[in-house]
N, C-alpha and C. Protein backbone atom coordinates (compact mmCIF):
# COMPACT_ATOMS: atom_id res chain seq x y z
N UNK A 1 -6.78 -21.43 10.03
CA UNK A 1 -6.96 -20.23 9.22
C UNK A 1 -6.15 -19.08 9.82
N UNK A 2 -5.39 -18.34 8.87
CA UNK A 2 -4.88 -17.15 9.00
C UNK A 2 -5.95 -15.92 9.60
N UNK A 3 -4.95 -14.95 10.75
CA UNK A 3 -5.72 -14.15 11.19
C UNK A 3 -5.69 -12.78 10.45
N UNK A 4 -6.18 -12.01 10.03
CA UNK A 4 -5.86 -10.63 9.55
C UNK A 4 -6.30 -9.55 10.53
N UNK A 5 -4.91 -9.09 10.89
CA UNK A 5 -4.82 -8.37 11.69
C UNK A 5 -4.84 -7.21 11.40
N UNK A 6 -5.08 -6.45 9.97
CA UNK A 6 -5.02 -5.26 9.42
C UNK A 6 -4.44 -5.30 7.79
N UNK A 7 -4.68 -3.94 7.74
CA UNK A 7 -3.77 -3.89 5.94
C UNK A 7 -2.79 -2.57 5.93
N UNK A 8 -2.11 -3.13 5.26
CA UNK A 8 -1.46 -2.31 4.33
C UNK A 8 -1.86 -1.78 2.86
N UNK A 9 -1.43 -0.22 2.74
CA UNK A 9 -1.68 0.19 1.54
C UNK A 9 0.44 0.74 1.21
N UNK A 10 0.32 0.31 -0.07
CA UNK A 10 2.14 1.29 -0.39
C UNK A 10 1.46 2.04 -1.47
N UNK A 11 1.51 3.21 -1.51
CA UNK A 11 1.40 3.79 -2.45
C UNK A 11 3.13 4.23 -3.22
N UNK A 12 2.83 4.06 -4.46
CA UNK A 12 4.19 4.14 -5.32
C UNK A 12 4.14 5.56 -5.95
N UNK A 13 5.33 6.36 -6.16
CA UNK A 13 5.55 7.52 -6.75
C UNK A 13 7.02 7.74 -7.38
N UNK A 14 6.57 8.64 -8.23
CA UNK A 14 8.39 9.05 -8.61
C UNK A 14 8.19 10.88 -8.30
N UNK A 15 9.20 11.07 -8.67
CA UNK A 15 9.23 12.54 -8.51
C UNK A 15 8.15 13.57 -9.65
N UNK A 16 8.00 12.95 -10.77
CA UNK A 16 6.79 13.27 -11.48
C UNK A 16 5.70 13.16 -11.15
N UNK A 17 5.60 12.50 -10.17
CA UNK A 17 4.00 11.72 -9.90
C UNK A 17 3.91 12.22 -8.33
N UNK A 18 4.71 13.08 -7.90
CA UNK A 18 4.61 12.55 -6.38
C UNK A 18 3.83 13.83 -6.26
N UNK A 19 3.08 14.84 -6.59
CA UNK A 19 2.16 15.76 -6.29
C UNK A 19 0.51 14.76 -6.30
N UNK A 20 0.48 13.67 -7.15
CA UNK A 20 -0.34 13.03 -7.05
C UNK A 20 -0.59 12.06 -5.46
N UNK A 21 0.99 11.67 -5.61
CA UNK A 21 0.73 10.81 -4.14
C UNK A 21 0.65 11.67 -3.14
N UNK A 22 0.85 12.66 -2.86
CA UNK A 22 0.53 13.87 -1.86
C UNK A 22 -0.73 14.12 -1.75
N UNK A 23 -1.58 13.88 -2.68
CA UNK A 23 -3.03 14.54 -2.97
C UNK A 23 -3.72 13.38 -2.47
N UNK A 24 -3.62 11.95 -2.78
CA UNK A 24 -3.95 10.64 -2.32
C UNK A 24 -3.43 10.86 -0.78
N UNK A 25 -2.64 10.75 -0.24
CA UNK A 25 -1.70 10.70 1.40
C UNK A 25 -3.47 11.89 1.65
N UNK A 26 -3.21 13.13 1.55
CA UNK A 26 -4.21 14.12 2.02
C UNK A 26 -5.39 13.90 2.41
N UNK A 27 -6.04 13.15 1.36
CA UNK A 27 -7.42 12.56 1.31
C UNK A 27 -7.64 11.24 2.09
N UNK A 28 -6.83 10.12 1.74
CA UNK A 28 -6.82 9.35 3.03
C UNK A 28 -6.78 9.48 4.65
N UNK A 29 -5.78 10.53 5.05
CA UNK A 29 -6.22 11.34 6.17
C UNK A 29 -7.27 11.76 6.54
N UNK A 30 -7.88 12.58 5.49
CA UNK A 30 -8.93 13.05 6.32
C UNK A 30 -10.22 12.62 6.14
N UNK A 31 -9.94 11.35 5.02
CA UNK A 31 -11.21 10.82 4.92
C UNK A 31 -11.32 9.33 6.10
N UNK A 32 -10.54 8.44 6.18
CA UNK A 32 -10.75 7.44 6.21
C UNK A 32 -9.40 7.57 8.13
N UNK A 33 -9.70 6.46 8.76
CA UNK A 33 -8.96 6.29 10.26
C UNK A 33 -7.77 5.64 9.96
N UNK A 34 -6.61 5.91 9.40
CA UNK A 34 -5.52 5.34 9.12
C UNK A 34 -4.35 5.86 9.40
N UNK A 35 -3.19 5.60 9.68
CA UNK A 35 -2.20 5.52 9.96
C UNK A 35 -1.17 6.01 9.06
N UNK A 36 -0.20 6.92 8.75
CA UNK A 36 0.31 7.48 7.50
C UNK A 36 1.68 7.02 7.66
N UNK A 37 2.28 6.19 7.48
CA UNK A 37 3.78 5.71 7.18
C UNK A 37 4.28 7.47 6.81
N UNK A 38 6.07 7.45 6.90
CA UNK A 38 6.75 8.53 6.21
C UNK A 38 6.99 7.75 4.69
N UNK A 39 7.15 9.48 3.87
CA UNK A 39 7.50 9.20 2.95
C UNK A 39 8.88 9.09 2.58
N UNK A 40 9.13 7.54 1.57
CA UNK A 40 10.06 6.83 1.40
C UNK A 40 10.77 6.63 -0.10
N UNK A 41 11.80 7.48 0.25
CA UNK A 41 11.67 8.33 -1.44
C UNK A 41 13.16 7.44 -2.31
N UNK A 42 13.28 6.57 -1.48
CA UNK A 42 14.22 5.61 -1.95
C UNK A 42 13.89 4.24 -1.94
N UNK A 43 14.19 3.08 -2.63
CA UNK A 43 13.55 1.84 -2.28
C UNK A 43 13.38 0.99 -1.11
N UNK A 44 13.00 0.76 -0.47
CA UNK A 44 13.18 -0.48 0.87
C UNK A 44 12.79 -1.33 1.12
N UNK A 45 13.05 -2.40 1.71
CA UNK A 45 12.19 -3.74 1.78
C UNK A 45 12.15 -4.30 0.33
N UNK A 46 11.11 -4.57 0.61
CA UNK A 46 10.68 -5.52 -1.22
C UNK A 46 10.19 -4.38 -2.09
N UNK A 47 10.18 -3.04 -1.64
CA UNK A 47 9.25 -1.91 -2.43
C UNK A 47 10.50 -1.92 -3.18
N UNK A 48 10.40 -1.78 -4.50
CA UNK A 48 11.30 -1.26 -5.56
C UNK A 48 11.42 0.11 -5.82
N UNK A 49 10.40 0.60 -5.56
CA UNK A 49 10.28 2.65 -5.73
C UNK A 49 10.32 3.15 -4.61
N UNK A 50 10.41 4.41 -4.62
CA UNK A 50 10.04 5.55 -3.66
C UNK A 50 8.04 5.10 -3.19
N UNK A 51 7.87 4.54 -2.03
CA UNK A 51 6.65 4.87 -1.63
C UNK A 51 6.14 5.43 0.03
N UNK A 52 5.16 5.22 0.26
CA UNK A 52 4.70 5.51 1.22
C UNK A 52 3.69 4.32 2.26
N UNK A 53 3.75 4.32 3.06
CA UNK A 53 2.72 2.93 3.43
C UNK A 53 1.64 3.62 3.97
N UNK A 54 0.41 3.15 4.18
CA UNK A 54 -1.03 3.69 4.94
C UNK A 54 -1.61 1.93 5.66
N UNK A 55 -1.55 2.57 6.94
CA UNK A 55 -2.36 0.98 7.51
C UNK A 55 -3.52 1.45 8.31
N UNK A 56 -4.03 0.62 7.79
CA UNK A 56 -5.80 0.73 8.43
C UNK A 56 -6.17 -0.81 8.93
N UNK A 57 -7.52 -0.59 9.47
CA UNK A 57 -7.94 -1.83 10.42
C UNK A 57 -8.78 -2.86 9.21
N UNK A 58 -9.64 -3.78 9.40
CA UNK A 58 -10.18 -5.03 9.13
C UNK A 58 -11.56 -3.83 8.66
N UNK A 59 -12.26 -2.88 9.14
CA UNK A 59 -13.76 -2.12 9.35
C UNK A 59 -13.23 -1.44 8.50
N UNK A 60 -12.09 -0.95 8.21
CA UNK A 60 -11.86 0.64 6.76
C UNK A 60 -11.56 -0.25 5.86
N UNK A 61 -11.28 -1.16 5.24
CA UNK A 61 -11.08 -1.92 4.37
C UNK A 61 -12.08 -1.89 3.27
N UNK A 62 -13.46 -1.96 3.74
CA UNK A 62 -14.72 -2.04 3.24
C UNK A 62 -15.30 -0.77 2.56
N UNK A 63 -14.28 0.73 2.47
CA UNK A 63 -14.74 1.90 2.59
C UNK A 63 -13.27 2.37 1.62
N UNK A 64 -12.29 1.88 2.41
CA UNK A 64 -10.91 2.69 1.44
C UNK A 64 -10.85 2.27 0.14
N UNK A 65 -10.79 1.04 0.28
CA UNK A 65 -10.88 0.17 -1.14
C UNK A 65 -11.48 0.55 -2.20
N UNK A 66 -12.90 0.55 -2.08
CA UNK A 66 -13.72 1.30 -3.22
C UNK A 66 -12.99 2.99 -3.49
N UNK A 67 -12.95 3.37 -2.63
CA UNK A 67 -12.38 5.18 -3.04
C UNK A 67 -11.04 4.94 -3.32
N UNK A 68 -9.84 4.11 -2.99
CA UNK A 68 -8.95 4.06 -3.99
C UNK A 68 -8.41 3.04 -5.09
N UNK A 69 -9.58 2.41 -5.56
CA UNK A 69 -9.59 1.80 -6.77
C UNK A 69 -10.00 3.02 -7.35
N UNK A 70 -10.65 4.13 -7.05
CA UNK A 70 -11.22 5.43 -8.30
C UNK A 70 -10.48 6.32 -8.28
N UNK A 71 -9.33 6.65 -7.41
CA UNK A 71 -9.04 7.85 -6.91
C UNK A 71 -7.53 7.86 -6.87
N UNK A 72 -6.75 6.52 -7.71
CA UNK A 72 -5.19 6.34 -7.38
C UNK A 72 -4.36 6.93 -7.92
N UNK A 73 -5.38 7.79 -9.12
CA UNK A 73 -4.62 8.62 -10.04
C UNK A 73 -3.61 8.53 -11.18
N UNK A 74 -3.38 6.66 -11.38
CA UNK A 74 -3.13 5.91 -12.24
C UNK A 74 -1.64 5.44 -11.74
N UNK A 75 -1.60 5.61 -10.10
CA UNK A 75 -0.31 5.09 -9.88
C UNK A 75 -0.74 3.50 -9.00
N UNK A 76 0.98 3.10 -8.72
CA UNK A 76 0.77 1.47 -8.37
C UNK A 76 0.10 1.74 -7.19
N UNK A 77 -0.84 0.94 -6.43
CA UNK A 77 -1.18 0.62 -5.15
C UNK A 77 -0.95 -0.90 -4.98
N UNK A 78 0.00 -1.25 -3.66
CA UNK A 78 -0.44 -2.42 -3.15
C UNK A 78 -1.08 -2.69 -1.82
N UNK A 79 -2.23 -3.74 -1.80
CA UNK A 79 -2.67 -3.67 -0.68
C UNK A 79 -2.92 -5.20 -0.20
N UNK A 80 -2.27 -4.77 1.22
CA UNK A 80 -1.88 -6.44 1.43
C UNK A 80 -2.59 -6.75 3.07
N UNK A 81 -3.27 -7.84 3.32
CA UNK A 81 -3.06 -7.85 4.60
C UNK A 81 -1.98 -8.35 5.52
N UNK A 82 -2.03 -8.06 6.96
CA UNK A 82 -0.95 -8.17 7.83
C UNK A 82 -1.01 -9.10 8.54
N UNK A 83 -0.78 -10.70 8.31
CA UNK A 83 -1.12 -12.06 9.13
C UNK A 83 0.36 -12.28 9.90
N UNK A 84 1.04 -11.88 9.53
CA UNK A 84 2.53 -12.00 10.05
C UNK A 84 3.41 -13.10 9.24
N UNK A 85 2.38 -13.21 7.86
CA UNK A 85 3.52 -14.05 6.80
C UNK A 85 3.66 -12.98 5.77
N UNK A 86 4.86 -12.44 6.03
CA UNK A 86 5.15 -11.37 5.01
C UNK A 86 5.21 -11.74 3.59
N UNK A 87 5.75 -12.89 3.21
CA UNK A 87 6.27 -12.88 1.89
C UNK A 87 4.76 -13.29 1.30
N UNK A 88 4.26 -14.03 1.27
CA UNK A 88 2.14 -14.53 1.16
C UNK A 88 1.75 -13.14 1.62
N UNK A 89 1.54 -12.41 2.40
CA UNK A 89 0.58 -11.45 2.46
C UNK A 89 1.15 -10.16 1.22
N UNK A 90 2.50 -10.01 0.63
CA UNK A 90 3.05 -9.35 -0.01
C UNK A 90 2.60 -9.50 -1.19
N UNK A 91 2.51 -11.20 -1.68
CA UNK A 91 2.55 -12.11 -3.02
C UNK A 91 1.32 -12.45 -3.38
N UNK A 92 1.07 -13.31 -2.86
CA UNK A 92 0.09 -14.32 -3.32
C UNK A 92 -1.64 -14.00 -2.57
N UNK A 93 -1.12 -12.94 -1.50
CA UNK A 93 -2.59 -12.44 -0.81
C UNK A 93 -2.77 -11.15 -0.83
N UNK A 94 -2.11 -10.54 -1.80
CA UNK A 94 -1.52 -8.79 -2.35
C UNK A 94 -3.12 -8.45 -3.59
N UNK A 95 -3.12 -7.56 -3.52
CA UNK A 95 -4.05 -6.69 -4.88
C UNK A 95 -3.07 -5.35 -4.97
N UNK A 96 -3.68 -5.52 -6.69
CA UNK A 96 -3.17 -4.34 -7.08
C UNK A 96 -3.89 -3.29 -7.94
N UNK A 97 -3.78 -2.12 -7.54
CA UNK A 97 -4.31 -0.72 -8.57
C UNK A 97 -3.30 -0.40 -9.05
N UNK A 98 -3.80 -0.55 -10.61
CA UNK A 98 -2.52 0.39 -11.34
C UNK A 98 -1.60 -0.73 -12.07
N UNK A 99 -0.62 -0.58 -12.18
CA UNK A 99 0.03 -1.49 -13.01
C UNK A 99 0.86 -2.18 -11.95
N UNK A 100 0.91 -3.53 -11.95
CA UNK A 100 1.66 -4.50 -10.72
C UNK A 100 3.20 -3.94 -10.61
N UNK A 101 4.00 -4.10 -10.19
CA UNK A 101 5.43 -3.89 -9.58
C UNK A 101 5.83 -5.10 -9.31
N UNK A 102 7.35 -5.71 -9.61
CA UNK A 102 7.98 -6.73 -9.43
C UNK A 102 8.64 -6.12 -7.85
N UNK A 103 8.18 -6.94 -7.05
CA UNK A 103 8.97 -6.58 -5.77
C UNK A 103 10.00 -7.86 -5.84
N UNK A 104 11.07 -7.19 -4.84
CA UNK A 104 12.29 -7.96 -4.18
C UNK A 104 12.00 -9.07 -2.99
N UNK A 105 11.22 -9.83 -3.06
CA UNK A 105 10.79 -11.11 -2.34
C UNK A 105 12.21 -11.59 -1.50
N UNK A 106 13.41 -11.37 -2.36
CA UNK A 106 14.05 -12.09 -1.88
C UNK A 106 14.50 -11.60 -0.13
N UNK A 107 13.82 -10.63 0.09
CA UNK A 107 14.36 -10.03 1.34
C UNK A 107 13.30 -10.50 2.96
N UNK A 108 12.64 -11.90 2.26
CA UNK A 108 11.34 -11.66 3.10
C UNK A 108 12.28 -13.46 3.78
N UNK A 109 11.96 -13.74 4.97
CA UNK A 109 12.60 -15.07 5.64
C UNK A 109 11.69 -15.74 5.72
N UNK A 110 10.43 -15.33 5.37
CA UNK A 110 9.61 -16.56 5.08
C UNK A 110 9.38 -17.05 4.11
């Protein structure tokens, strides 16, 4: 069995939307023990948009989750855990808030 060593959150924005993802970034701070990636206002990795990443432990999982399934403001969230198989923890072991995103898989070596 796979270990999960943590999660990832990407929050997605465009320049219309990004007062929203600012307001989400804010509240995660000061609500919850996480980690704030910079914001990434061009595509990278497999992210197709401008986002941001938030990583938290295995114990906030149980607490972030519920407050941003209500609170995403109708943008994409992906939230993935971190086993060290990127392309499965991206894909096939990924959730999503909001409307899914076709990511660029092809950039992952596993």
């Amino acid at each position: 069995m796979k270990e999960i060593r943590g999660y990832h959150a990407h929050v997605y924005y465009s320049e219309p939307t990004r007062a929203d993802a600012a307001w989400i970034r804010e509240e995660l701070d000061a609500r919850f023990p996480v980690e704030l990636g910079r914001w990434r206002d061009e595509p990278v990795g497999p992210h197709p948009s401008a986002m941001y990443q938030v990583k938290f432990d295995l114990q906030t999982f149980g607490t972030l989750l519920p407050w941003l399934s209500l609170n995403h403001r109708g943008l994409s969230v992906l939230i993935h855990p971190r086993t060290g198989e990127d392309l499965l923890d991206h894909t096939e072991n990924a959730l999503w808030l909001g409307p899914q995103l076709a990511l660029r898989t092809d950039v992952f070596d596993d």
